[in-house]
Protein backbone atom coordinates (compact mmCIF):
# COMPACT_ATOMS: atom_id res chain seq x y z
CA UNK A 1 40.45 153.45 109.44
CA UNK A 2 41.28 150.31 110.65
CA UNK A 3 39.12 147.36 110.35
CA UNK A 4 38.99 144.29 112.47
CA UNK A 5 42.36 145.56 114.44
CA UNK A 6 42.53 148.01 116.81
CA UNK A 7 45.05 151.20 115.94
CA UNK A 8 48.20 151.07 118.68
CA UNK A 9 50.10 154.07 119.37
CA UNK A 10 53.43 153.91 118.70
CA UNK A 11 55.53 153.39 122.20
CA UNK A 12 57.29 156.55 123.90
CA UNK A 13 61.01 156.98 124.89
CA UNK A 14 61.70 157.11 128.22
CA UNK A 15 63.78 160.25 129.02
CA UNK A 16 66.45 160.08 131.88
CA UNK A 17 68.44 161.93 133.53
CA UNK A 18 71.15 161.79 136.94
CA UNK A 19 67.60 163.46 138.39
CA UNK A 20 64.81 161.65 137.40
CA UNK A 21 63.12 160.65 134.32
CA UNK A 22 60.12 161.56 131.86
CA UNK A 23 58.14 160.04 129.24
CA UNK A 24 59.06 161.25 125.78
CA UNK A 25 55.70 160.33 123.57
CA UNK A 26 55.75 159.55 120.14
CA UNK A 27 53.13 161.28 117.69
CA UNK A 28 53.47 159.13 114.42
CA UNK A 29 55.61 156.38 112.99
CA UNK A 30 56.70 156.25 109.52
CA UNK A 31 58.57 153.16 108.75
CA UNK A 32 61.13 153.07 111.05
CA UNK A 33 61.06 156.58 111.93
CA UNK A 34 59.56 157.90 115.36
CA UNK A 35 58.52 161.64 115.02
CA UNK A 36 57.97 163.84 118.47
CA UNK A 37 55.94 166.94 118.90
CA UNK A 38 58.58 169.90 119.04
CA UNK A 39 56.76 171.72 121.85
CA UNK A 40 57.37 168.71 123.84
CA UNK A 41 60.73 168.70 123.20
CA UNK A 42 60.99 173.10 124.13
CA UNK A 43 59.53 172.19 127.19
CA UNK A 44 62.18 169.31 128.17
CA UNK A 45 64.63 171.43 127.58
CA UNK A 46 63.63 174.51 128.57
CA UNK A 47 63.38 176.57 124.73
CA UNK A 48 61.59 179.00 123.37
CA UNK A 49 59.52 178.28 120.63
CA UNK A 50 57.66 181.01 117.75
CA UNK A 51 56.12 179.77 114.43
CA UNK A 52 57.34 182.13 111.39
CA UNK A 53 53.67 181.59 109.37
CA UNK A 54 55.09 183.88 106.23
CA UNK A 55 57.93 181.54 105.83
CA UNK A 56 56.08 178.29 106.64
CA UNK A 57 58.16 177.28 109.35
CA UNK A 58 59.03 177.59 113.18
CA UNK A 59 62.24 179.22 115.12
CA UNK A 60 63.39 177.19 118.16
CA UNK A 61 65.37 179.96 120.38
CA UNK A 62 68.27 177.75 121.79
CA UNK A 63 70.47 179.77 124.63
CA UNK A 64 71.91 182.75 122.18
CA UNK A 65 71.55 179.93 118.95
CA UNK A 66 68.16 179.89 116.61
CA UNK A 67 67.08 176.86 114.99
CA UNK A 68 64.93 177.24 111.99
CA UNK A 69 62.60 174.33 110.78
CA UNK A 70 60.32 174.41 108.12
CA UNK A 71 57.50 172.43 106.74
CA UNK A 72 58.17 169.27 103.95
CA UNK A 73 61.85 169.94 104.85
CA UNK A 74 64.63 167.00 106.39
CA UNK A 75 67.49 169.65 106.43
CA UNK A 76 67.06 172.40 109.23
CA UNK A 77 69.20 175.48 110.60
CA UNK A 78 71.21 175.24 113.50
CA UNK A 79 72.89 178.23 114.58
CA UNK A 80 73.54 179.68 111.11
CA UNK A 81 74.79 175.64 109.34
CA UNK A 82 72.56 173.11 108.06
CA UNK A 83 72.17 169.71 109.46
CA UNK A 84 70.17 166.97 107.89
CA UNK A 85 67.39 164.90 109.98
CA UNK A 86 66.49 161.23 108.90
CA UNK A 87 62.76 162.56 107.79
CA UNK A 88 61.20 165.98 106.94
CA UNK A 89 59.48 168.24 109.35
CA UNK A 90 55.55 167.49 109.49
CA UNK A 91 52.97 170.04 110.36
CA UNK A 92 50.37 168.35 111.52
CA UNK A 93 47.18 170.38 112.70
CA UNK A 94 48.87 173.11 114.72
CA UNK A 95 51.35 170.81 116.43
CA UNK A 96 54.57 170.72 115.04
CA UNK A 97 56.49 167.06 114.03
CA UNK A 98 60.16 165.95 114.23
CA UNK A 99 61.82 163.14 113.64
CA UNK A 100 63.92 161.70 117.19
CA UNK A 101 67.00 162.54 115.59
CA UNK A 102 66.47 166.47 116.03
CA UNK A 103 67.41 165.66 119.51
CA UNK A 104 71.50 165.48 117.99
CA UNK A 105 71.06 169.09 116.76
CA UNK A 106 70.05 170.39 119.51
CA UNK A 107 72.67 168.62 121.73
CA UNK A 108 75.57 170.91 120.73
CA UNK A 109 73.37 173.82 121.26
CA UNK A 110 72.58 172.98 124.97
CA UNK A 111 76.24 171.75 125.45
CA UNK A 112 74.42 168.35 126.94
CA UNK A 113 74.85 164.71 125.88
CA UNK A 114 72.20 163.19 124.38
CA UNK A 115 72.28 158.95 123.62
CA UNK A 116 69.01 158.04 121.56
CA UNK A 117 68.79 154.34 121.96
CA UNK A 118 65.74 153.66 119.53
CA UNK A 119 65.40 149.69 119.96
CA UNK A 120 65.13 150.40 124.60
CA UNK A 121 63.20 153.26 123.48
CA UNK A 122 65.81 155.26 125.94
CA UNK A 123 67.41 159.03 125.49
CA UNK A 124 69.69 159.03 128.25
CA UNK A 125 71.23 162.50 128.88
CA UNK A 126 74.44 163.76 130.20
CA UNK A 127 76.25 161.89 132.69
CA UNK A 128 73.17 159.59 133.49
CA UNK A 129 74.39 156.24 134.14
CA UNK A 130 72.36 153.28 132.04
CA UNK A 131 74.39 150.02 131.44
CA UNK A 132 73.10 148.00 129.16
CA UNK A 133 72.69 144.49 130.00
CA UNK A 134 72.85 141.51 127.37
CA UNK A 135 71.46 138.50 129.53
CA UNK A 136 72.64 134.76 128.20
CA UNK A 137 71.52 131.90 129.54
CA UNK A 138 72.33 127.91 129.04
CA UNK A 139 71.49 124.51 130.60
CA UNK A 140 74.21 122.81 133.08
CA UNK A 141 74.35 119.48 134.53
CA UNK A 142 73.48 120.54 137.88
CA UNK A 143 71.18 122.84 136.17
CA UNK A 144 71.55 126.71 134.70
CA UNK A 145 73.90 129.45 134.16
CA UNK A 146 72.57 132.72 133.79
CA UNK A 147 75.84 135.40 132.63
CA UNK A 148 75.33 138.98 132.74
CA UNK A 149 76.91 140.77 130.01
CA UNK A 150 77.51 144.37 131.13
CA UNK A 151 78.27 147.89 128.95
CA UNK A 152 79.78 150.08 130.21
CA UNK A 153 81.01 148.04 133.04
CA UNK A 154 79.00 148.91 136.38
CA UNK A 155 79.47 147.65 139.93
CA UNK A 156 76.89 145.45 141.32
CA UNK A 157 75.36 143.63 144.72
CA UNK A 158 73.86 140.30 144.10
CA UNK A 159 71.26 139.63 146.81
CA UNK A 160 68.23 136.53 147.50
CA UNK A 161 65.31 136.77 149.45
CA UNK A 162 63.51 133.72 148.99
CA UNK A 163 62.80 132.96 145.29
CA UNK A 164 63.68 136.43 144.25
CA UNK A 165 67.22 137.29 143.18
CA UNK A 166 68.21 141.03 143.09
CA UNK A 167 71.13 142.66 141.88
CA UNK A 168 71.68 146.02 141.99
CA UNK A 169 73.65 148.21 140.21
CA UNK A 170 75.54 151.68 141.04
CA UNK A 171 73.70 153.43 138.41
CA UNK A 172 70.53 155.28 137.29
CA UNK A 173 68.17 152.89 135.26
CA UNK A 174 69.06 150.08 133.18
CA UNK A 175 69.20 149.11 129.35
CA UNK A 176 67.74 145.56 129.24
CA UNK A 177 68.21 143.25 126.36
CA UNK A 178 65.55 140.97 125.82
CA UNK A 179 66.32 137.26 126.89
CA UNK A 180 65.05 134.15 124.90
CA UNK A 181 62.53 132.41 127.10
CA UNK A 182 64.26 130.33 129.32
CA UNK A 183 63.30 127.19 130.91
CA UNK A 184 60.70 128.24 133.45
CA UNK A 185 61.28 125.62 135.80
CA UNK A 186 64.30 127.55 136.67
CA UNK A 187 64.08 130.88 135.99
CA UNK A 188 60.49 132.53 135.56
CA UNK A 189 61.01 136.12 134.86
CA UNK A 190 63.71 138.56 134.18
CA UNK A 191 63.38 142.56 134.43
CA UNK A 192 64.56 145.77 135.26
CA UNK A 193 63.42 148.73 137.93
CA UNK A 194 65.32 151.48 138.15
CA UNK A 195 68.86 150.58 138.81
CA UNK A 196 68.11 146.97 140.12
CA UNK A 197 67.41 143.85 137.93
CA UNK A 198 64.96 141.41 139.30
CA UNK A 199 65.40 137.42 138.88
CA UNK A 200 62.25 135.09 139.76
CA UNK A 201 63.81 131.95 139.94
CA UNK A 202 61.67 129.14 138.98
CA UNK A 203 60.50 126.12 141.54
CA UNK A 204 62.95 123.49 140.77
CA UNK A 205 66.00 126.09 141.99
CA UNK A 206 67.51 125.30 145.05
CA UNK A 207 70.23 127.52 145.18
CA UNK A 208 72.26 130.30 144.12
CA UNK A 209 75.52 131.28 143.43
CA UNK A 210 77.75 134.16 141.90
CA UNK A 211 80.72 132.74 140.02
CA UNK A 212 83.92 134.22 141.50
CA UNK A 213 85.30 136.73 138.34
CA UNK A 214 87.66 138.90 140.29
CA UNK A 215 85.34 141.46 140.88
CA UNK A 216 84.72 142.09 137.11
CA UNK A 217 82.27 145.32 136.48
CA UNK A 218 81.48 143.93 132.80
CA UNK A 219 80.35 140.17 134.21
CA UNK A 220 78.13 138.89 136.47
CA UNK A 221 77.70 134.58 136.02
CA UNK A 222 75.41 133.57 138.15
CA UNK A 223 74.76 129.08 138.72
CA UNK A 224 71.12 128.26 139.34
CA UNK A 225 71.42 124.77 140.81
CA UNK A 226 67.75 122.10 140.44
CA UNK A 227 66.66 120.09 142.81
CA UNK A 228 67.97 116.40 141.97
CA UNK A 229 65.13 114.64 139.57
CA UNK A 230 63.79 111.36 140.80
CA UNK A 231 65.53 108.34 139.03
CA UNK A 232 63.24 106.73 136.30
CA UNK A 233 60.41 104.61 136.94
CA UNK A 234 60.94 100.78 136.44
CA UNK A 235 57.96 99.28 133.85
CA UNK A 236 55.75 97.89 137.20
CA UNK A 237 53.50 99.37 139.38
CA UNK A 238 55.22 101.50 141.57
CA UNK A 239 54.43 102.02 145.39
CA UNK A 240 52.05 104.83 145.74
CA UNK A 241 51.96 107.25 148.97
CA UNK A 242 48.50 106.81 150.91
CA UNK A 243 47.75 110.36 149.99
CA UNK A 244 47.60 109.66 146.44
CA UNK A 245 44.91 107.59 145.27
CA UNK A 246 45.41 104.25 143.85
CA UNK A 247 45.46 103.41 140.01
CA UNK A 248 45.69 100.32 138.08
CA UNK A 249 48.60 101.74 136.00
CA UNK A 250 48.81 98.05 134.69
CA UNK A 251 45.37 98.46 132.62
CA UNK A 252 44.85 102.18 132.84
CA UNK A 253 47.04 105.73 132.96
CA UNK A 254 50.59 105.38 131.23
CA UNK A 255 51.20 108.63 129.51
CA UNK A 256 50.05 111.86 130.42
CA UNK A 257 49.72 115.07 128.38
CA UNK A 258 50.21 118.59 130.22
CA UNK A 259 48.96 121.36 128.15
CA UNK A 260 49.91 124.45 130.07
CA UNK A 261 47.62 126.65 128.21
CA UNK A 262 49.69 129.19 126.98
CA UNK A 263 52.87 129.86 125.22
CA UNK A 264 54.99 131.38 122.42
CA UNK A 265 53.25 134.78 120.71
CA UNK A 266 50.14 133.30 123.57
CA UNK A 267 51.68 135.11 126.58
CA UNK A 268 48.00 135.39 128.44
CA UNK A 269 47.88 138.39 130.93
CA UNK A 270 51.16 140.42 132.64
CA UNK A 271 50.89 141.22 135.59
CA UNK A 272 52.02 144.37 137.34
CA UNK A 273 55.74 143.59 137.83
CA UNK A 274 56.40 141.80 133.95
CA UNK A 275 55.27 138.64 135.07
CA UNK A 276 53.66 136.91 131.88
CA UNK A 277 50.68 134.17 132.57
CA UNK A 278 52.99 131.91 130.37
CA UNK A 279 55.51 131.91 132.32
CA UNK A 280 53.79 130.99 135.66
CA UNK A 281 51.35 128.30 133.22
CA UNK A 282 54.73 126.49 132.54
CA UNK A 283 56.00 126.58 135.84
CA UNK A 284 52.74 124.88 137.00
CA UNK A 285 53.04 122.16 134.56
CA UNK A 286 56.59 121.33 135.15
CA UNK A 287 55.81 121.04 139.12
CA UNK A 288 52.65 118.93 137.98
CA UNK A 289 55.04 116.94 135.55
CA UNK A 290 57.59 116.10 138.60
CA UNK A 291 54.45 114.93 141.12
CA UNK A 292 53.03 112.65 138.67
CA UNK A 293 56.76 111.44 137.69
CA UNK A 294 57.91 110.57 141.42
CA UNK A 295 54.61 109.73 143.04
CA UNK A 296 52.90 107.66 140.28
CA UNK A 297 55.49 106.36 137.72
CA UNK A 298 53.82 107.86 134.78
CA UNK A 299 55.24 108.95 131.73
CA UNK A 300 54.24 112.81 131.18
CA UNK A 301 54.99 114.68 128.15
């Protein structure tokens, strides 16, 4: 029992295919291992399963092939040789527990390709296509350069509508690497659905553009260009707009402090499409930061 933490189940694979995918859940961890219920996995693929209670084990039928599994035991037997597994078969209650790597004995039996990709929490079978993208991004002059790094390569249409940037690729579903928070004030959110990944660009971008590569399939660059930032305020009282109320700046106000309210491990609430309450915190502050900047001549941290 746990005790001032709340127990989280372990998160499932995602199981896809050329058509359509499935959720794969996980039963128990141990350590770095993710174990499956075995039923779950007869169903996927269509087997017939029989417990053999006198030996203490269960027979997966597999086409004209038998797999044998039993209890407190990593090795198993697959069509008459034995293959090891990373962890031993559990029985736990009357379900029956194996470790994700059964999934690469059972892939010669069904003549099928099977790619477990633990850390996406992806099994992508067959001839499914799932490029996995490794997103980089740095600072420019004129502002940011996002570069798409892109395995196996995979053609792709970059599109914008408005202050979202899609590109989509001629596949399946994608493998997305996670990307280092980057500066919000240009881009606010990265993600993936389906075969198209979604870019919401952050307020200070005023354009977009795809770096010319020669049509490469393994590279997409693409140059988020800021708005220009207003020159620094000189050390007087600057002219203030009529809609902005005047302030002695002289005597008062001449630092201000943005706290945005969240941040780091503090991501807030997500909404339905990834969105973190971070992210659009930050974004606030930085548009905040600008007004008071240009309008009032205040220094704002």
């Amino acid at each position: 029992m746990l005790v001032g933490a709340a127990a989280q189940e372990p998160p499932p694979y995602l199981v896809i295919a050329t058509d359509g995918s499935r959720t794969l859940p996980v039963q128990r961890q141990s350590g770095t291992t993710d174990f499956v219920a075995l039923d779950t996995l007869a169903g996927l693929f269509d087997l017939v399963m029989r417990e053999d209670t006198r030996a203490g084990g269960v027979v997966l039928s597999v086409r004209s092939q038998r797999v044998v599994l039993t209890e407190g035991q990593a090795t198993v037997s697959s069509g008459g040789r034995l293959v090891s597994l990373s962890a031993p078969v559990i029985k736990a209650g009357a379900a029956w527990l194996v470790p994700i790597d059964f999934l690469r004995v059972l892939a010669p039996l069904l003549d099928r390709q099977i790619d477990i990709r633990r850390t996406s929490r992806l099994v992508v079978l067959d001839a499914a296509s799932v490029p996995r993208l490794t997103p980089r991004f740095e600072r420019t002059t004129t502002g940011g350069r996002l570069t798409l790094t892109i395995a196996p390569g995979t053609i792709a249409r970059v599109t914008r509508d408005g202050s979202l940037v899609t590109v989509r690729f001629q596949a399946v579903a994608l493998d997305l690497a996670p990307l280092e928070a980057p500066p919000a004030e240009l881009l606010v959110a990265i993600r993936a659905n389906g075969p198209s990944l979604l870019l919401d660009l952050g307020p200070s971008v005023v354009n977009v553009r795809e770096v010319e590569s020669s049509q490469d399939p393994e590279h997409i660059t693409l140059d988020l260009t800021a708005a220009a930032t207003a020159a620094p305020a000189r050390p007087v009282t600057p002219a203030i707009p009529a809609a902005v109320p005047a302030i002695d700046l002289q005597n008062t106000i001449r630092t201000v402090v943005i706290d945005a309210g969240h941040g780091g491990p503090d991501t807030g609430s997500r909404s339905a499409t990834g969105i973190e309450e971070k992210q659009v915190t930050l974004a606030i502050a930085m548009r905040l930061k600008a007004a008071l900047e240009s309008q009032l001549g205040l220094r704002v941290v």
